[in-house]
N, C-alpha and C. Protein backbone atom coordinates (compact mmCIF):
# COMPACT_ATOMS: atom_id res chain seq x y z
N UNK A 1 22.30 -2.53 19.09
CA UNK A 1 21.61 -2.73 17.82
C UNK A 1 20.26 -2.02 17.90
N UNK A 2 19.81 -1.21 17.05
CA UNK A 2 18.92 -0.80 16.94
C UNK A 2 17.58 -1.20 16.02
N UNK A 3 16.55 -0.61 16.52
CA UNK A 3 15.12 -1.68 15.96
C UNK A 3 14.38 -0.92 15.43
N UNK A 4 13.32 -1.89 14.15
CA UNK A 4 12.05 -0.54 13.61
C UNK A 4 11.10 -1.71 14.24
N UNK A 5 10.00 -1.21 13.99
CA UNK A 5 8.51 -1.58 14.21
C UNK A 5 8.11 -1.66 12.91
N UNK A 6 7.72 -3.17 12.29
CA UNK A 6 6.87 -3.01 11.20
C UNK A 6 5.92 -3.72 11.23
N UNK A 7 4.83 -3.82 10.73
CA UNK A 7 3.82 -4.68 10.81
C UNK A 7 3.64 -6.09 9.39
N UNK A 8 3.69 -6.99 9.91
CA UNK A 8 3.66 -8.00 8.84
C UNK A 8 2.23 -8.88 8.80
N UNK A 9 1.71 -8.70 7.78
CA UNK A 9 -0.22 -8.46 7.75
C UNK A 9 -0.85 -8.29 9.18
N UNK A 10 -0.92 -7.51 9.41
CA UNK A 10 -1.76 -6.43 10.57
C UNK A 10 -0.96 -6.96 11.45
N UNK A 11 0.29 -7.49 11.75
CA UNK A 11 0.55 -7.28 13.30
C UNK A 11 2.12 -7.27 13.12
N UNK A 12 2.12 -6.13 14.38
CA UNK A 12 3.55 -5.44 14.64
C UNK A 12 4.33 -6.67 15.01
N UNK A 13 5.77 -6.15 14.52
CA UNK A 13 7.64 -7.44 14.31
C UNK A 13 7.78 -6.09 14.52
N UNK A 14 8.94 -6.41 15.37
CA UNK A 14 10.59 -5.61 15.80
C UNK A 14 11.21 -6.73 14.83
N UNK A 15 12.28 -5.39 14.56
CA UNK A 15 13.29 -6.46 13.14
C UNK A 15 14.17 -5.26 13.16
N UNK A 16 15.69 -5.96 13.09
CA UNK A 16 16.77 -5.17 13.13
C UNK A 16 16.84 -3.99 12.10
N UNK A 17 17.40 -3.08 12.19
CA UNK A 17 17.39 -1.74 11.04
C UNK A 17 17.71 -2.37 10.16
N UNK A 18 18.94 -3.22 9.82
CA UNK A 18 19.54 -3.68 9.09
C UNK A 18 19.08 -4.56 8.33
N UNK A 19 17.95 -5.22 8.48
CA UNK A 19 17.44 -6.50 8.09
C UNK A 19 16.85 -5.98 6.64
N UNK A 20 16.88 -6.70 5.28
CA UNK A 20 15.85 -6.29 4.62
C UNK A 20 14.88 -7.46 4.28
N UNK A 21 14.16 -6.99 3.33
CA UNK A 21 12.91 -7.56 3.32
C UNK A 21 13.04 -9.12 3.11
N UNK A 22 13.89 -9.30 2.55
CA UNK A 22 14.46 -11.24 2.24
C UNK A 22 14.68 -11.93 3.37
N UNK A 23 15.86 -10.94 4.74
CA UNK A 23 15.94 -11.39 5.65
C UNK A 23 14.84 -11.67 6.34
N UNK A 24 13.84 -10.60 6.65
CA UNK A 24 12.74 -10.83 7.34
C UNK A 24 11.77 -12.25 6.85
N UNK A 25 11.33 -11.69 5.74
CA UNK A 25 11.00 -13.02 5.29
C UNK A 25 11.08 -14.65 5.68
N UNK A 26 12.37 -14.71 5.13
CA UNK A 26 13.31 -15.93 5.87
C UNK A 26 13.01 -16.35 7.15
N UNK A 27 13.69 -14.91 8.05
CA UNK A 27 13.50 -15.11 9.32
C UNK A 27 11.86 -15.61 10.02
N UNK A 28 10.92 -15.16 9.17
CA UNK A 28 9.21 -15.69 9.47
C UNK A 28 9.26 -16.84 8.96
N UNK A 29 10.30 -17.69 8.12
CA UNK A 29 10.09 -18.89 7.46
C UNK A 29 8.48 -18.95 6.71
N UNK A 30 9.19 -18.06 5.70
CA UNK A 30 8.37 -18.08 4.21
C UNK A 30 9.34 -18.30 3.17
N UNK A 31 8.98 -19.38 2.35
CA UNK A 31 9.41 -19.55 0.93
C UNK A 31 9.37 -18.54 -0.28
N UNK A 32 10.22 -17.66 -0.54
CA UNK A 32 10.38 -16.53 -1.05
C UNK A 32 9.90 -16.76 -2.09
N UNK A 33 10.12 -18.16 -2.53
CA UNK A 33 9.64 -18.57 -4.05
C UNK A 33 8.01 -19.03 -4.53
N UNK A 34 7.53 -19.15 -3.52
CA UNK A 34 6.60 -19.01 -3.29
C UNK A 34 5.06 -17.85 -3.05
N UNK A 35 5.51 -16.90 -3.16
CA UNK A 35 5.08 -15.79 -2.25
C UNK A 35 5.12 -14.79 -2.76
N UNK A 36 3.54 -13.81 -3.19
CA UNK A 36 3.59 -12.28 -3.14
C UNK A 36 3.63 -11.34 -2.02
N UNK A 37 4.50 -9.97 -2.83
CA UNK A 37 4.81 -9.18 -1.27
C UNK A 37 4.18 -8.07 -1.76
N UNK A 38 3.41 -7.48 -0.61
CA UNK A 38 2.54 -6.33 -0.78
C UNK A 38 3.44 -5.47 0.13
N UNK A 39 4.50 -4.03 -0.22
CA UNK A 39 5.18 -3.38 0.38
C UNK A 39 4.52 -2.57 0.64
N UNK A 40 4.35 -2.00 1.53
CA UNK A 40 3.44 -0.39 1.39
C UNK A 40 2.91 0.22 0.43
N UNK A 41 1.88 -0.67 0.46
CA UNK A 41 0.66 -0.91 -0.55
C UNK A 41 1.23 -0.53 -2.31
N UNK A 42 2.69 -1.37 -2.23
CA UNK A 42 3.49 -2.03 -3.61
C UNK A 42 3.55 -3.06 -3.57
N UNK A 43 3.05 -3.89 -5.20
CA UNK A 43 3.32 -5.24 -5.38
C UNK A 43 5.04 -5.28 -5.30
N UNK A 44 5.49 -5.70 -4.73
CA UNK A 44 7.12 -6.24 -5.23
C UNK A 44 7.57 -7.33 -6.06
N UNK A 45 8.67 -7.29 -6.81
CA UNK A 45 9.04 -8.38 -7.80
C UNK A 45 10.13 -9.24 -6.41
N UNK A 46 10.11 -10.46 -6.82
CA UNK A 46 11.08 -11.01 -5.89
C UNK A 46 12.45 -10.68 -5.44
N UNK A 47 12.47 -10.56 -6.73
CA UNK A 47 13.90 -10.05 -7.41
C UNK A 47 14.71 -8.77 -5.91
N UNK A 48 13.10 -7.86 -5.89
CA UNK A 48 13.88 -6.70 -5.27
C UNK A 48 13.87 -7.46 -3.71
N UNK A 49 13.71 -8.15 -3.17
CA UNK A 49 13.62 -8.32 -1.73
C UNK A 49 14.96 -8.14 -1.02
N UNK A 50 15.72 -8.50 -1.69
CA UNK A 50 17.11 -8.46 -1.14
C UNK A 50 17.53 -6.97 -0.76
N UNK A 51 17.19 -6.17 -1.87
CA UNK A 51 17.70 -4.55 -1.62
C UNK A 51 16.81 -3.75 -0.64
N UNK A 52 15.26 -4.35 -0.57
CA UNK A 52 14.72 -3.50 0.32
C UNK A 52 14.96 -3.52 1.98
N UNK A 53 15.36 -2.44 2.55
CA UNK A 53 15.61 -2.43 3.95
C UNK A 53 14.35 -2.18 4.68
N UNK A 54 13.85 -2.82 5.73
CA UNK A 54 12.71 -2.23 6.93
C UNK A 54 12.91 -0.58 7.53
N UNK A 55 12.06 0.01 7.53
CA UNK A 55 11.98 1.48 8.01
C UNK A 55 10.51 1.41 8.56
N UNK A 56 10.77 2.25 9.96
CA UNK A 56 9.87 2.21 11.01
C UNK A 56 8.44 2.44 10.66
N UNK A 57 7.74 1.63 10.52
CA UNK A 57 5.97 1.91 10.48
C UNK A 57 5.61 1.47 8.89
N UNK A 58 7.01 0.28 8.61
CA UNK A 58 6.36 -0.08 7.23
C UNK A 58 5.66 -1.47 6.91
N UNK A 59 4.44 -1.65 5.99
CA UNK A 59 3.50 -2.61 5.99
C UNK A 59 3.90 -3.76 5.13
N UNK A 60 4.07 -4.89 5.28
CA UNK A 60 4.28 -5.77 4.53
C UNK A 60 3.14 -7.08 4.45
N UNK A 61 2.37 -7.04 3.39
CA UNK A 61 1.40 -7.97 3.25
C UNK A 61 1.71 -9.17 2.33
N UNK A 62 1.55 -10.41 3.04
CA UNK A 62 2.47 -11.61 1.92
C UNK A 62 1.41 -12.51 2.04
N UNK A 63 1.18 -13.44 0.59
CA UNK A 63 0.50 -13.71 0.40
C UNK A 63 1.20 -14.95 -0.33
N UNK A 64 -0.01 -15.96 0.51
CA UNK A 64 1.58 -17.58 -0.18
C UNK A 64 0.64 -18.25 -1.22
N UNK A 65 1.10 -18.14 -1.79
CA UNK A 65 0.74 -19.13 -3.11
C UNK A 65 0.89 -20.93 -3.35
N UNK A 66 -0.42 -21.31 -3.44
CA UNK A 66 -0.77 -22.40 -3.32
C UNK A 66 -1.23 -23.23 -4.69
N UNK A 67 -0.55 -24.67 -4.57
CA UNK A 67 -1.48 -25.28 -6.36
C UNK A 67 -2.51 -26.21 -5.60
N UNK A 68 -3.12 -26.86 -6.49
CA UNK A 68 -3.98 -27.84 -6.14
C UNK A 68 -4.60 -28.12 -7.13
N UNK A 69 -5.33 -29.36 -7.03
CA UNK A 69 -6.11 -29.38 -8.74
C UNK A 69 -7.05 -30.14 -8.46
C-alpha cells in the first residue's frame, strides 16, 4: 500500500493514496457536520469531501465549529 504526506493544520499525516478527504477526516475523529475545510487554501462544501482524494504535499486546514450562548 502506498502513502502521501499531507499536512493537517501545520503538521504532517501519512494517509493511504486511496483515502479521501471524508476518510481522513473520520479517521482524525472529526464530525464532518460540524466542520470547515480549508483545502489548499479552498474553502470546501461538505458535500465534496467524499470525492476529494489526498495527493502528496496537500494542506488541509479544519476548523470545528462551536455554539454557545
Amino acid at each position: 500500500m502506498k502513502y502521501n504526506t499531507v499536512f493537517v493544520n501545520g503538521q504532517a499525516f501519512n494517509c493511504y493514496q486511496s483515502m479521501s478527504l471524508k476518510d481522513l477526516l473520520i479517521y482524525l475523529d472529526f464530525n464532518t457536520d460540524f466542520i470547515a475545510v480549508e483545502y489548499n487554501n479552498e474553502i470546501l462544501d461538505n458535500s465534496c469531501f467524499h470525492n476529494t482524494f489526498m495527493q502528496p504535499q496537500d494542506t488541509i486546514d479544519v476548523i470545528t465549529i462551536v455554539g454557545g450562548g
